[in-house]
PDB file of N, CA and C in Angstrom:
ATOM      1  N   UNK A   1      13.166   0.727   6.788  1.00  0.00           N
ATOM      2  CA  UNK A   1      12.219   1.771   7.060  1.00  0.00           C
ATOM      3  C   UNK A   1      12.065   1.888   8.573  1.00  0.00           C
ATOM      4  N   UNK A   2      11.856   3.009   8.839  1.00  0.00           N
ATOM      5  CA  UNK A   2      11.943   3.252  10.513  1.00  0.00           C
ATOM      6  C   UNK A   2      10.502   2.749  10.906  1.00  0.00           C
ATOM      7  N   UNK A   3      10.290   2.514  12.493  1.00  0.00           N
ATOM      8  CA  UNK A   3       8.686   2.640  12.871  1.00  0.00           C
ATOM      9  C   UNK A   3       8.050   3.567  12.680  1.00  0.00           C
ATOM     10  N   UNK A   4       8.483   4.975  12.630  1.00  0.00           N
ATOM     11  CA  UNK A   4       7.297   5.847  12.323  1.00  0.00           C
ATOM     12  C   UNK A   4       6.896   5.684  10.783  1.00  0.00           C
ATOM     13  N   UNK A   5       7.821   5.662   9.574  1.00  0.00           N
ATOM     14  CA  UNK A   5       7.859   5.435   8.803  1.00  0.00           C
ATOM     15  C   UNK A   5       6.712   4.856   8.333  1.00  0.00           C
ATOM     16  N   UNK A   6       7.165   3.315   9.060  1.00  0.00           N
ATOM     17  CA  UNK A   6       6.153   1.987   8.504  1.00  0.00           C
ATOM     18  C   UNK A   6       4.808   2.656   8.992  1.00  0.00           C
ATOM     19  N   UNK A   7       4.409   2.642  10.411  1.00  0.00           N
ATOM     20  CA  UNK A   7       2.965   3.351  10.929  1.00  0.00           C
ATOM     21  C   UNK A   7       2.880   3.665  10.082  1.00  0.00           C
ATOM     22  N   UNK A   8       2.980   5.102   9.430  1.00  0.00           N
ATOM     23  CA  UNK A   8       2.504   5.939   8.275  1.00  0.00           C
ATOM     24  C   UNK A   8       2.060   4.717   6.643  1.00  0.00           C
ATOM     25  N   UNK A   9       2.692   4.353   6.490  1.00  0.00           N
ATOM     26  CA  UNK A   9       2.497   3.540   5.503  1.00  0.00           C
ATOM     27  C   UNK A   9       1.479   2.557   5.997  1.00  0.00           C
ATOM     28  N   UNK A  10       1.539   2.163   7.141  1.00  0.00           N
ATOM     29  CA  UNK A  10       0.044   1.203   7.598  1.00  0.00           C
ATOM     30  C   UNK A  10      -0.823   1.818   7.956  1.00  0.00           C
ATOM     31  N   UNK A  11      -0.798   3.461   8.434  1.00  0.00           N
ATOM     32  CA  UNK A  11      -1.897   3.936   8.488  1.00  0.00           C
ATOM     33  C   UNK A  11      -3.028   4.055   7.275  1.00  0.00           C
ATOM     34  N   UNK A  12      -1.522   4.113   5.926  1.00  0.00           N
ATOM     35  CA  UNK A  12      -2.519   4.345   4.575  1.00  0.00           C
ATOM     36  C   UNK A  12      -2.707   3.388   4.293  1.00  0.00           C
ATOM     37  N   UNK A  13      -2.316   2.265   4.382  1.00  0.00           N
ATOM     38  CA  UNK A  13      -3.004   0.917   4.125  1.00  0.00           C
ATOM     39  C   UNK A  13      -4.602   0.410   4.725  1.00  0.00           C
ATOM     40  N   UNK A  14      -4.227   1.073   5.829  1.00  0.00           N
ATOM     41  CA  UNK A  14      -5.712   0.588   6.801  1.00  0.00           C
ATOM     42  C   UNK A  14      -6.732   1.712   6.253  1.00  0.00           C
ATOM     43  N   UNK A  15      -6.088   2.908   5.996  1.00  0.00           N
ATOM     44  CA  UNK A  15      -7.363   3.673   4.810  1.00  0.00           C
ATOM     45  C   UNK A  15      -7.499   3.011   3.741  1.00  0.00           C
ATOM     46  N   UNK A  16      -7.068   2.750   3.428  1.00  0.00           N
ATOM     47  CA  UNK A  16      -7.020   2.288   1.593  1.00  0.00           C
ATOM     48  C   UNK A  16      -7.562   0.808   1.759  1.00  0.00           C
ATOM     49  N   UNK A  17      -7.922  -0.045   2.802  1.00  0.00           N
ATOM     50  CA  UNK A  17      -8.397  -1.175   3.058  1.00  0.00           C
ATOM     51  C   UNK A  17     -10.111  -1.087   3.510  1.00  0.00           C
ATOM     52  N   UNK A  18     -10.325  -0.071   4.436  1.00  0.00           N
ATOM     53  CA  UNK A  18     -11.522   0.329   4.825  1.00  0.00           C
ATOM     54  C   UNK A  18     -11.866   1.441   3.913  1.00  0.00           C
ATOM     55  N   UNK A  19     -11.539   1.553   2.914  1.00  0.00           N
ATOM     56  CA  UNK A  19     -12.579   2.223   1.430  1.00  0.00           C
ATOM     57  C   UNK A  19     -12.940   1.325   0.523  1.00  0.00           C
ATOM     58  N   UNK A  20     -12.161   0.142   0.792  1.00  0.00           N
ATOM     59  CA  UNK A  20     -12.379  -1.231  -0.289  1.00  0.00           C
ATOM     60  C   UNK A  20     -13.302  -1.929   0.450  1.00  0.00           C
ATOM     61  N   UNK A  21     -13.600  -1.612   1.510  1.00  0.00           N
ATOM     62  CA  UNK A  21     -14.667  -2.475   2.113  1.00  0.00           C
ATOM     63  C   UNK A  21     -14.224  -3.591   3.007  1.00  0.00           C
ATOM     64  N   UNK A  22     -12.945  -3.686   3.445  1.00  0.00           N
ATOM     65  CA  UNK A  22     -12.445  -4.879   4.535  1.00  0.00           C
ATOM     66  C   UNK A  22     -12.682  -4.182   6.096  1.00  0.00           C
ATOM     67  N   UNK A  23     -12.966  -5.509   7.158  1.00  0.00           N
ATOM     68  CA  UNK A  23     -13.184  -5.303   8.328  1.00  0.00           C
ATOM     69  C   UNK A  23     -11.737  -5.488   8.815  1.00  0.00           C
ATOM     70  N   UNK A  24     -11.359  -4.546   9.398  1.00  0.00           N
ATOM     71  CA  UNK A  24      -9.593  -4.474   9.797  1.00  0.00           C
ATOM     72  C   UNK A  24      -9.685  -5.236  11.150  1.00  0.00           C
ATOM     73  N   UNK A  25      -9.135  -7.045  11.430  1.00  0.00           N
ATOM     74  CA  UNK A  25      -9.186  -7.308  12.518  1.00  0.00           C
ATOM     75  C   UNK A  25      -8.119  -6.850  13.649  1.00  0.00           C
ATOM     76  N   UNK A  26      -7.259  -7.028  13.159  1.00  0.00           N
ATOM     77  CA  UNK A  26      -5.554  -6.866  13.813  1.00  0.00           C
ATOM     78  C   UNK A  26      -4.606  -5.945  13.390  1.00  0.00           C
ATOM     79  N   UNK A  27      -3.870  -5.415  13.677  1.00  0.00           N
ATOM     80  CA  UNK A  27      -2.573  -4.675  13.440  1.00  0.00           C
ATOM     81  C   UNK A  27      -1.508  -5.367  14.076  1.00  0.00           C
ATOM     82  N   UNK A  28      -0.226  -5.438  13.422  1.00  0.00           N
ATOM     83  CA  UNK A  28       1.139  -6.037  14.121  1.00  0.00           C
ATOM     84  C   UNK A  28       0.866  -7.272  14.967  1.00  0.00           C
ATOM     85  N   UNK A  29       0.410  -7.749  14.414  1.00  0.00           N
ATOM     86  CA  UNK A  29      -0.001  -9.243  14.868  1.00  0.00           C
ATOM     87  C   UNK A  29       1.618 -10.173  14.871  1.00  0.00           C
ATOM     88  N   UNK A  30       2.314 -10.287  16.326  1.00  0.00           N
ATOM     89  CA  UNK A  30       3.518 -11.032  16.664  1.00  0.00           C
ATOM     90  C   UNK A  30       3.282 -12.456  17.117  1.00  0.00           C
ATOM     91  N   UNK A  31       4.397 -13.265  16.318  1.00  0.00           N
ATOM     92  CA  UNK A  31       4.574 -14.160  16.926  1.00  0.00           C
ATOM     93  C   UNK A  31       6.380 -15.049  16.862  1.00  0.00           C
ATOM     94  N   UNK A  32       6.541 -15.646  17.700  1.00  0.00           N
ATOM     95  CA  UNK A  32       7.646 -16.251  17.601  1.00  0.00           C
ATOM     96  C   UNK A  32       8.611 -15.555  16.333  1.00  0.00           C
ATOM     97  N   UNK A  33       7.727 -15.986  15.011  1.00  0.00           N
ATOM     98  CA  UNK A  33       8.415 -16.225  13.740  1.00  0.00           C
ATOM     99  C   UNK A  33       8.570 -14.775  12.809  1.00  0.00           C
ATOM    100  N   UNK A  34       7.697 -13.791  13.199  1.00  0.00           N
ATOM    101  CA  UNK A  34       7.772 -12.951  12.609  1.00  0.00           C
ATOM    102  C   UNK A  34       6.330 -12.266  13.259  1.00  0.00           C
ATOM    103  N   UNK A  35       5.494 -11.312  12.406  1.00  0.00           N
ATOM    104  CA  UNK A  35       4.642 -10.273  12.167  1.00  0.00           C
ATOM    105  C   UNK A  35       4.428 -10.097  10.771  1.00  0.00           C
ATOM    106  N   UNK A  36       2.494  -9.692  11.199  1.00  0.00           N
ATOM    107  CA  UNK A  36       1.944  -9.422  10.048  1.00  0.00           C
ATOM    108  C   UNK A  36       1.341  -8.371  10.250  1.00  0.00           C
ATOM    109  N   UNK A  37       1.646  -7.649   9.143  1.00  0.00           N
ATOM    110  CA  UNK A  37       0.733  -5.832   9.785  1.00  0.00           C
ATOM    111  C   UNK A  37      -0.076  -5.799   9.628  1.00  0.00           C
ATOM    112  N   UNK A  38      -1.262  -6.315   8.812  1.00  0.00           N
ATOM    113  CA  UNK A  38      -2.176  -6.149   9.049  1.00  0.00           C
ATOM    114  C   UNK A  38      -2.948  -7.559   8.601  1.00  0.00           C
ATOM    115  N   UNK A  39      -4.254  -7.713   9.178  1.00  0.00           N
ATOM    116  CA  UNK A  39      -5.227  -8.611   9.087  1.00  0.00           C
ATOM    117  C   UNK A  39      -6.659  -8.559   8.834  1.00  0.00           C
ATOM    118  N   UNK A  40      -6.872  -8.367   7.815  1.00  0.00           N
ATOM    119  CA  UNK A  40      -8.151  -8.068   7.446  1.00  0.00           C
ATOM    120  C   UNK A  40      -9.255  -9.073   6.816  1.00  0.00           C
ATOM    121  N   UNK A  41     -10.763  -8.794   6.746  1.00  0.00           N
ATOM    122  CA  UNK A  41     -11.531  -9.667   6.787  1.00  0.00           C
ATOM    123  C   UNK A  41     -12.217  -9.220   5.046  1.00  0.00           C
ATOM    124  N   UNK A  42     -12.779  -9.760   4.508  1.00  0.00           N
ATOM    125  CA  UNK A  42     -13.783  -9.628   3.472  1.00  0.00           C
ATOM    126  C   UNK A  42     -14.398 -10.743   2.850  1.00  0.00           C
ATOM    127  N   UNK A  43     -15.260 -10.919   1.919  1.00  0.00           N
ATOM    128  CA  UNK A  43     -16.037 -12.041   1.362  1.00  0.00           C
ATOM    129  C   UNK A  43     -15.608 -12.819   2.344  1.00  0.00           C
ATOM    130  N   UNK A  44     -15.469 -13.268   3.423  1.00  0.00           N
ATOM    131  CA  UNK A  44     -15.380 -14.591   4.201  1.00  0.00           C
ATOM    132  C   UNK A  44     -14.060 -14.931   4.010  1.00  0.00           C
ATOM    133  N   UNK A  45     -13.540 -14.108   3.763  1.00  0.00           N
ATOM    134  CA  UNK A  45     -11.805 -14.778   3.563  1.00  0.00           C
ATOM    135  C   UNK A  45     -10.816 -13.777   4.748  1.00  0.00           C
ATOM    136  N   UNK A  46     -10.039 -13.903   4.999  1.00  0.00           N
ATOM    137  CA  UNK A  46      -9.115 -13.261   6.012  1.00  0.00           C
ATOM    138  C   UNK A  46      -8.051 -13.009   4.735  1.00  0.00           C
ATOM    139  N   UNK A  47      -7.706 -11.595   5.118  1.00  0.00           N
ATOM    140  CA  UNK A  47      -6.183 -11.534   4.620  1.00  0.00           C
ATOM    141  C   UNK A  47      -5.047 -11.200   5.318  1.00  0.00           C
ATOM    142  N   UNK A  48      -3.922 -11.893   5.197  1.00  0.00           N
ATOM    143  CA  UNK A  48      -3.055 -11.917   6.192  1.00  0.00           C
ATOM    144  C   UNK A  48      -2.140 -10.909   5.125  1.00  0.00           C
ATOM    145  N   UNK A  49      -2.053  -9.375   5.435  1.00  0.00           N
ATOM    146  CA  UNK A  49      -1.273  -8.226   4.705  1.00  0.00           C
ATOM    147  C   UNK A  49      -0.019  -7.822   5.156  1.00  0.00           C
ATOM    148  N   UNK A  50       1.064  -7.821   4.294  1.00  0.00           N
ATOM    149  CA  UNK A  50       2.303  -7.238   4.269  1.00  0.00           C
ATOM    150  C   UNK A  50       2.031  -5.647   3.829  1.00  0.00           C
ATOM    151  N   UNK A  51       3.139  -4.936   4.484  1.00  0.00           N
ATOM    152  CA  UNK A  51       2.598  -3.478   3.945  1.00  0.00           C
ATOM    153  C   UNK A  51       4.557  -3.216   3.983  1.00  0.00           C
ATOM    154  N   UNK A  52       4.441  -2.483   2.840  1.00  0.00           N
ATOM    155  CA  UNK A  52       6.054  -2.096   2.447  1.00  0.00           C
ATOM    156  C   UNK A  52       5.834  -0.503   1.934  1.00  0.00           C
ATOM    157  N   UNK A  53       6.813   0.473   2.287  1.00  0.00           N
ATOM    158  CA  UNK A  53       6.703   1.797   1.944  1.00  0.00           C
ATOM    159  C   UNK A  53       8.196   2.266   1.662  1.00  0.00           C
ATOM    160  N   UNK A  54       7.543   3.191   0.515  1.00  0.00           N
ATOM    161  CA  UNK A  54       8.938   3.732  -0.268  1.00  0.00           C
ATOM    162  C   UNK A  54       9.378   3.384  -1.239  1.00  0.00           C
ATOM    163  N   UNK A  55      10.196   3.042  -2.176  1.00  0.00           N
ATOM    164  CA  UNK A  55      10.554   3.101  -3.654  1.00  0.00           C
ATOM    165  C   UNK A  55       9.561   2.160  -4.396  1.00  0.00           C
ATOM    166  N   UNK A  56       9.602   2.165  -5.465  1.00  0.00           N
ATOM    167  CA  UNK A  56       8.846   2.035  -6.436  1.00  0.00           C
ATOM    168  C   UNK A  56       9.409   0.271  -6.294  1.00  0.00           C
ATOM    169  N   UNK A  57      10.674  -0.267  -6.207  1.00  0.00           N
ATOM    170  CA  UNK A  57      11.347  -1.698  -6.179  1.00  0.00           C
ATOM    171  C   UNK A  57      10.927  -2.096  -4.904  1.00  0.00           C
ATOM    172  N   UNK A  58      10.192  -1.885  -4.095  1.00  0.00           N
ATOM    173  CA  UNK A  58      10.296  -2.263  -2.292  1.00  0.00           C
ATOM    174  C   UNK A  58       9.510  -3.395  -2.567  1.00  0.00           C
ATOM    175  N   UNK A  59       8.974  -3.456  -3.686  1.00  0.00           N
ATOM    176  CA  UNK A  59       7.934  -5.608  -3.362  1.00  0.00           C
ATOM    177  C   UNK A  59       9.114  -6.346  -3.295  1.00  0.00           C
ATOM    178  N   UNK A  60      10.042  -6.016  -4.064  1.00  0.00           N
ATOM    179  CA  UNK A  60      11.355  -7.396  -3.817  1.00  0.00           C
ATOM    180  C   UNK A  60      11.628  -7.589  -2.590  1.00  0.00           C
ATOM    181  N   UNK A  61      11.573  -6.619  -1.355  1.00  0.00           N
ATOM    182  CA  UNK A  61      12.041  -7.181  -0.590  1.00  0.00           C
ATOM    183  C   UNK A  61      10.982  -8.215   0.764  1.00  0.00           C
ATOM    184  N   UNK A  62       9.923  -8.443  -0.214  1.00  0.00           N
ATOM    185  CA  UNK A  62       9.580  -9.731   0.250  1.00  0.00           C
ATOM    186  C   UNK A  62       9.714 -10.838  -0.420  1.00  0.00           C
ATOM    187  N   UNK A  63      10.250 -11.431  -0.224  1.00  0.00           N
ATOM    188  CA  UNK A  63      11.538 -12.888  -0.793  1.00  0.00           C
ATOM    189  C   UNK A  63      10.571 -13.716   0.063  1.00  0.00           C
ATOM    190  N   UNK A  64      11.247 -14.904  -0.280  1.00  0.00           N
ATOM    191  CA  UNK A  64      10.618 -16.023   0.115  1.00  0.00           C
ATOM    192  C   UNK A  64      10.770 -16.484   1.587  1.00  0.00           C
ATOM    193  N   UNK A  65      11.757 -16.087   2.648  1.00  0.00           N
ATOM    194  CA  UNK A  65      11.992 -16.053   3.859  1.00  0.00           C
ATOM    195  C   UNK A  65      10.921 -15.408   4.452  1.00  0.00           C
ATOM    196  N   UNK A  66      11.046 -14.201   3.622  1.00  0.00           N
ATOM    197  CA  UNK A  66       9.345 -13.270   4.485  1.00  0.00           C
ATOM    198  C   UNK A  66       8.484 -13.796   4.007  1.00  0.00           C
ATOM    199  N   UNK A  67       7.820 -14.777   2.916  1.00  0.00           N
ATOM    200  CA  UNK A  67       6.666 -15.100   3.443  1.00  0.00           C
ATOM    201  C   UNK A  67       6.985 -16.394   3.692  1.00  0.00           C
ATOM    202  N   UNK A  68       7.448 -17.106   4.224  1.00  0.00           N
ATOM    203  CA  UNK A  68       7.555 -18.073   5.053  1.00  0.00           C
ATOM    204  C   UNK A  68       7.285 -17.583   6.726  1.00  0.00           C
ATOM    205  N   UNK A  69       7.963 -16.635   6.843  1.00  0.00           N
ATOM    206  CA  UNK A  69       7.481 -15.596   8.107  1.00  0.00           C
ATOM    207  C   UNK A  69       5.927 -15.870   8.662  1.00  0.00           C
ATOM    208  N   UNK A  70       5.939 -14.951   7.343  1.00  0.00           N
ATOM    209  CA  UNK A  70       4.085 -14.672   7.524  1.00  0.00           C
ATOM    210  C   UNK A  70       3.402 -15.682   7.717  1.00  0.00           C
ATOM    211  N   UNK A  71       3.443 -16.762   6.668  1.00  0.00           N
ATOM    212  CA  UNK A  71       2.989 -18.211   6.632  1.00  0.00           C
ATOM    213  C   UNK A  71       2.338 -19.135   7.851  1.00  0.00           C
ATOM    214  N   UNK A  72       3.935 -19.018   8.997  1.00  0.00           N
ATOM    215  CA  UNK A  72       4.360 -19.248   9.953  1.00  0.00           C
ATOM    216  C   UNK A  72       3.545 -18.740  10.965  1.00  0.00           C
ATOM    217  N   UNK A  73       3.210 -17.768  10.682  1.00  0.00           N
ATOM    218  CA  UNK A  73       2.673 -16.444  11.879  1.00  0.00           C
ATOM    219  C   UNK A  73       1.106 -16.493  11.803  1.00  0.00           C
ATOM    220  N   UNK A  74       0.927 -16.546  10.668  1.00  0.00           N
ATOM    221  CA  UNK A  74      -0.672 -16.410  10.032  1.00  0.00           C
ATOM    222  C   UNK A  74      -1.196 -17.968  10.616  1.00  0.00           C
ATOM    223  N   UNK A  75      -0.428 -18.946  10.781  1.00  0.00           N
ATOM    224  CA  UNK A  75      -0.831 -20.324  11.375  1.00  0.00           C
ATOM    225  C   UNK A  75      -1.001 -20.311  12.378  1.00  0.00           C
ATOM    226  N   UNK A  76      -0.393 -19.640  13.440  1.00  0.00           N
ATOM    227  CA  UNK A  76      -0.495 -19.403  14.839  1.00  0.00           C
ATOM    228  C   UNK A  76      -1.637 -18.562  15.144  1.00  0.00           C
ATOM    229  N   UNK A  77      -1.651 -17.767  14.664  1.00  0.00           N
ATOM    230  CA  UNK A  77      -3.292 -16.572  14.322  1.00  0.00           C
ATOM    231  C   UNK A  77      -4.553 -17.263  14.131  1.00  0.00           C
ATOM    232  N   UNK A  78      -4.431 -18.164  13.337  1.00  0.00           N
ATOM    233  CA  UNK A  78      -5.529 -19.002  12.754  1.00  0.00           C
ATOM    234  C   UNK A  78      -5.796 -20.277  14.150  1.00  0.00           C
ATOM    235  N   UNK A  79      -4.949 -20.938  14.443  1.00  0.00           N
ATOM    236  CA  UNK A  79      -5.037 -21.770  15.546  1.00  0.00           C
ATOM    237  C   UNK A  79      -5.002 -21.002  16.254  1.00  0.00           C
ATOM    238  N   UNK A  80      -4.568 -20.287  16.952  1.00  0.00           N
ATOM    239  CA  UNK A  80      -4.976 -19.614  18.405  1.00  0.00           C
ATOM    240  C   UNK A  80      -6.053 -18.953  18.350  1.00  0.00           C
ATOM    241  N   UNK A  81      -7.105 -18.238  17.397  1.00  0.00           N
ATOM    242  CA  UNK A  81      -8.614 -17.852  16.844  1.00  0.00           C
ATOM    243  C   UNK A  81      -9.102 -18.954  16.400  1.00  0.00           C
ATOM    244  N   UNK A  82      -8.989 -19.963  16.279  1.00  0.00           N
ATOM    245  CA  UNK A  82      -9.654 -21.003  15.696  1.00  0.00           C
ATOM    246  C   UNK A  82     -10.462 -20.582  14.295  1.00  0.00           C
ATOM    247  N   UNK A  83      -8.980 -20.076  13.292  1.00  0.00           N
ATOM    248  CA  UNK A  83      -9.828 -19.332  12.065  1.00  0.00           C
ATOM    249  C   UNK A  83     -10.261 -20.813  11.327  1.00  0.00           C
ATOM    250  N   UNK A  84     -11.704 -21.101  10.563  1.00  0.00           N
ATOM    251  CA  UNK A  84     -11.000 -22.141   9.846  1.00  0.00           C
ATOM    252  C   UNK A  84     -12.379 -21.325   8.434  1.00  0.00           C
ATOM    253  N   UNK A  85     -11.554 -20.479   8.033  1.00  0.00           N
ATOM    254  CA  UNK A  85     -12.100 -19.821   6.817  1.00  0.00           C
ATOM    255  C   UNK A  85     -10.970 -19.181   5.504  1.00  0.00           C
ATOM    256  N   UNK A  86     -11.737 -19.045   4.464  1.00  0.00           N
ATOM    257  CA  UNK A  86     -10.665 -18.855   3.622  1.00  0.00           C
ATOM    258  C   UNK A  86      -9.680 -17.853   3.689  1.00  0.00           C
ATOM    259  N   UNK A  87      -8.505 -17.924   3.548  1.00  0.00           N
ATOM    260  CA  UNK A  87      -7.530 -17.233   3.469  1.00  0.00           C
ATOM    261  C   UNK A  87      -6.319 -16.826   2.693  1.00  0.00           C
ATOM    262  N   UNK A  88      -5.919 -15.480   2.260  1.00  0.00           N
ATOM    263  CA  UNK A  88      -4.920 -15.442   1.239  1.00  0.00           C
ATOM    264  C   UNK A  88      -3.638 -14.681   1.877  1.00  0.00           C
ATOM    265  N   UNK A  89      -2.392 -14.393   1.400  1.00  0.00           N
ATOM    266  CA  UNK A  89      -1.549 -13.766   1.558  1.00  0.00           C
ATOM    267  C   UNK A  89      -1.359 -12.525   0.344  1.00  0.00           C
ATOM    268  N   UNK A  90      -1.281 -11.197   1.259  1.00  0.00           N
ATOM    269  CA  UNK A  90      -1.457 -10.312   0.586  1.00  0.00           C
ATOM    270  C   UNK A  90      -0.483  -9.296   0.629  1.00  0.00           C
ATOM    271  N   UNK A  91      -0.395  -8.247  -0.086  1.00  0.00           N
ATOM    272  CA  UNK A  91       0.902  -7.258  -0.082  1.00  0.00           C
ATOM    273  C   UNK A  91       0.211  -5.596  -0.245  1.00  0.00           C
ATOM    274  N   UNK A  92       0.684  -4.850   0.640  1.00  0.00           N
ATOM    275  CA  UNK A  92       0.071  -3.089  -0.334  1.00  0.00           C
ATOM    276  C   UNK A  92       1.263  -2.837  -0.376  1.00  0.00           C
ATOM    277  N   UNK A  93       1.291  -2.054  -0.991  1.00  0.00           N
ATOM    278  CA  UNK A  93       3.021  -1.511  -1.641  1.00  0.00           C
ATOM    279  C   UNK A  93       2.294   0.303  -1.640  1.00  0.00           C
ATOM    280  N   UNK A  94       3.077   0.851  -0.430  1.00  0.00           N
ATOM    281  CA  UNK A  94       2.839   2.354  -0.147  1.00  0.00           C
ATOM    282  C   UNK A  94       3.810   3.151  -0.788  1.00  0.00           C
ATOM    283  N   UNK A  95       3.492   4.089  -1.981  1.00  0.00           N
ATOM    284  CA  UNK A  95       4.249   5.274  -2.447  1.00  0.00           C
ATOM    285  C   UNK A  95       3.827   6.636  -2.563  1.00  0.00           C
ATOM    286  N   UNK A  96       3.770   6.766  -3.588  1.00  0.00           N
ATOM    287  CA  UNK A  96       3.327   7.781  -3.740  1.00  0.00           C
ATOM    288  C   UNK A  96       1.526   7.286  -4.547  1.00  0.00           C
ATOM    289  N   UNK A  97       0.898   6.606  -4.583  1.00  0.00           N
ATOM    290  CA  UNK A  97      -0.102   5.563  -4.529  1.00  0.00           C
ATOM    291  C   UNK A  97      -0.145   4.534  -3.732  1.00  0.00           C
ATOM    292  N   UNK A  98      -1.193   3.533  -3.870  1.00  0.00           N
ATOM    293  CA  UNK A  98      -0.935   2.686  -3.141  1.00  0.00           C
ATOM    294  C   UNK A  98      -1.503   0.981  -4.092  1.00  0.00           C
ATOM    295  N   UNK A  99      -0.732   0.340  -4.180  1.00  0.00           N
ATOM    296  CA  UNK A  99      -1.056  -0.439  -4.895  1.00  0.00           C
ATOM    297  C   UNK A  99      -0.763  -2.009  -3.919  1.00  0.00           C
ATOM    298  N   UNK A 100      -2.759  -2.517  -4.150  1.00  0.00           N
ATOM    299  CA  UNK A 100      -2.337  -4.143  -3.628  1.00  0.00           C
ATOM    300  C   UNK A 100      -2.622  -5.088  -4.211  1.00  0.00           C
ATOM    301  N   UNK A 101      -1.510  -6.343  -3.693  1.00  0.00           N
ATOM    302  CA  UNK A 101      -1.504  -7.104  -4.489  1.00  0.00           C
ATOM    303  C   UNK A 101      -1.626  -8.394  -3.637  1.00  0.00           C
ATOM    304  N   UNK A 102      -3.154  -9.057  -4.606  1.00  0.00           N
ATOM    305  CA  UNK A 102      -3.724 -10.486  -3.495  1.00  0.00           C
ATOM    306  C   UNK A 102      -2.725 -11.484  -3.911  1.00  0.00           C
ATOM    307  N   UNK A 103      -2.625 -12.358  -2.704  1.00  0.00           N
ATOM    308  CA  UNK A 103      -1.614 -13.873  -3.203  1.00  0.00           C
ATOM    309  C   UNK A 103      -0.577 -13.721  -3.695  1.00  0.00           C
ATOM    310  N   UNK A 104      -0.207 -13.342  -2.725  1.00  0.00           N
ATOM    311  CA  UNK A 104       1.686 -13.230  -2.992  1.00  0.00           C
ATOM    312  C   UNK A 104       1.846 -14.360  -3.116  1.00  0.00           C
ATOM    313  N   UNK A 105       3.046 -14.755  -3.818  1.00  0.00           N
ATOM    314  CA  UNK A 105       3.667 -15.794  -3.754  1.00  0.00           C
ATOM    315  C   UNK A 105       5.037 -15.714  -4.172  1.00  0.00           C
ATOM    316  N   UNK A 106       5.767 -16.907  -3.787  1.00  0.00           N
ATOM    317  CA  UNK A 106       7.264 -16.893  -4.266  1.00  0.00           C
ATOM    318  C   UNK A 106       7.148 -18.317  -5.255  1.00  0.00           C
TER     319      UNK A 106
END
């Protein structure tokens, strides 16, 4: 997916996050290991969000390398903020809806 692409798809994520009621801390949050697009806050938990846009199959292509990525990245975020609150790994999947999904896992 191109950058304008993705933007667009994180723009609707960051709508579709601030109607659910999350405080949006970060966008494209880099480090060494990868990026997380978005970072958001609610009940006291942080979510560290993947955002994927376009076909209906696009969750597969977070495999277990990408969230090891995130994992990776979201640790550096947390120690360099000194987060020490609950936290999950999360996914929106942008189409023609938008559907998310808490605690990814592989």
């Amino acid at each position: 997916m191109s950058r304008k692409k993705g933007n667009i798809a994180e723009d609707k994520a960051v709508e579709y996050l601030l109607s659910q009621g999350f405080d949006i801390i970060e966008r494209n949050f880099y480090s060494r290991f990868g990026e997380i697009d978005i970072i958001a806050f609610k009940d006291e938990t942080f979510h560290f969000i993947e955002v994927k846009g376009g076909l209906w199959d696009i969750i597969y292509k977070i495999d277990k390398k990408k969230i090891s990525k995130i994992v990776k990245t979201a640790d550096i975020y947390m120690s360099k903020n000194r987060v020490e609150s609950d936290f999950c790994f999360d996914a929106i999947i942008v189409t023609d809806k938008i559907e998310f999904i808490e605690n990814i896992t592989i």
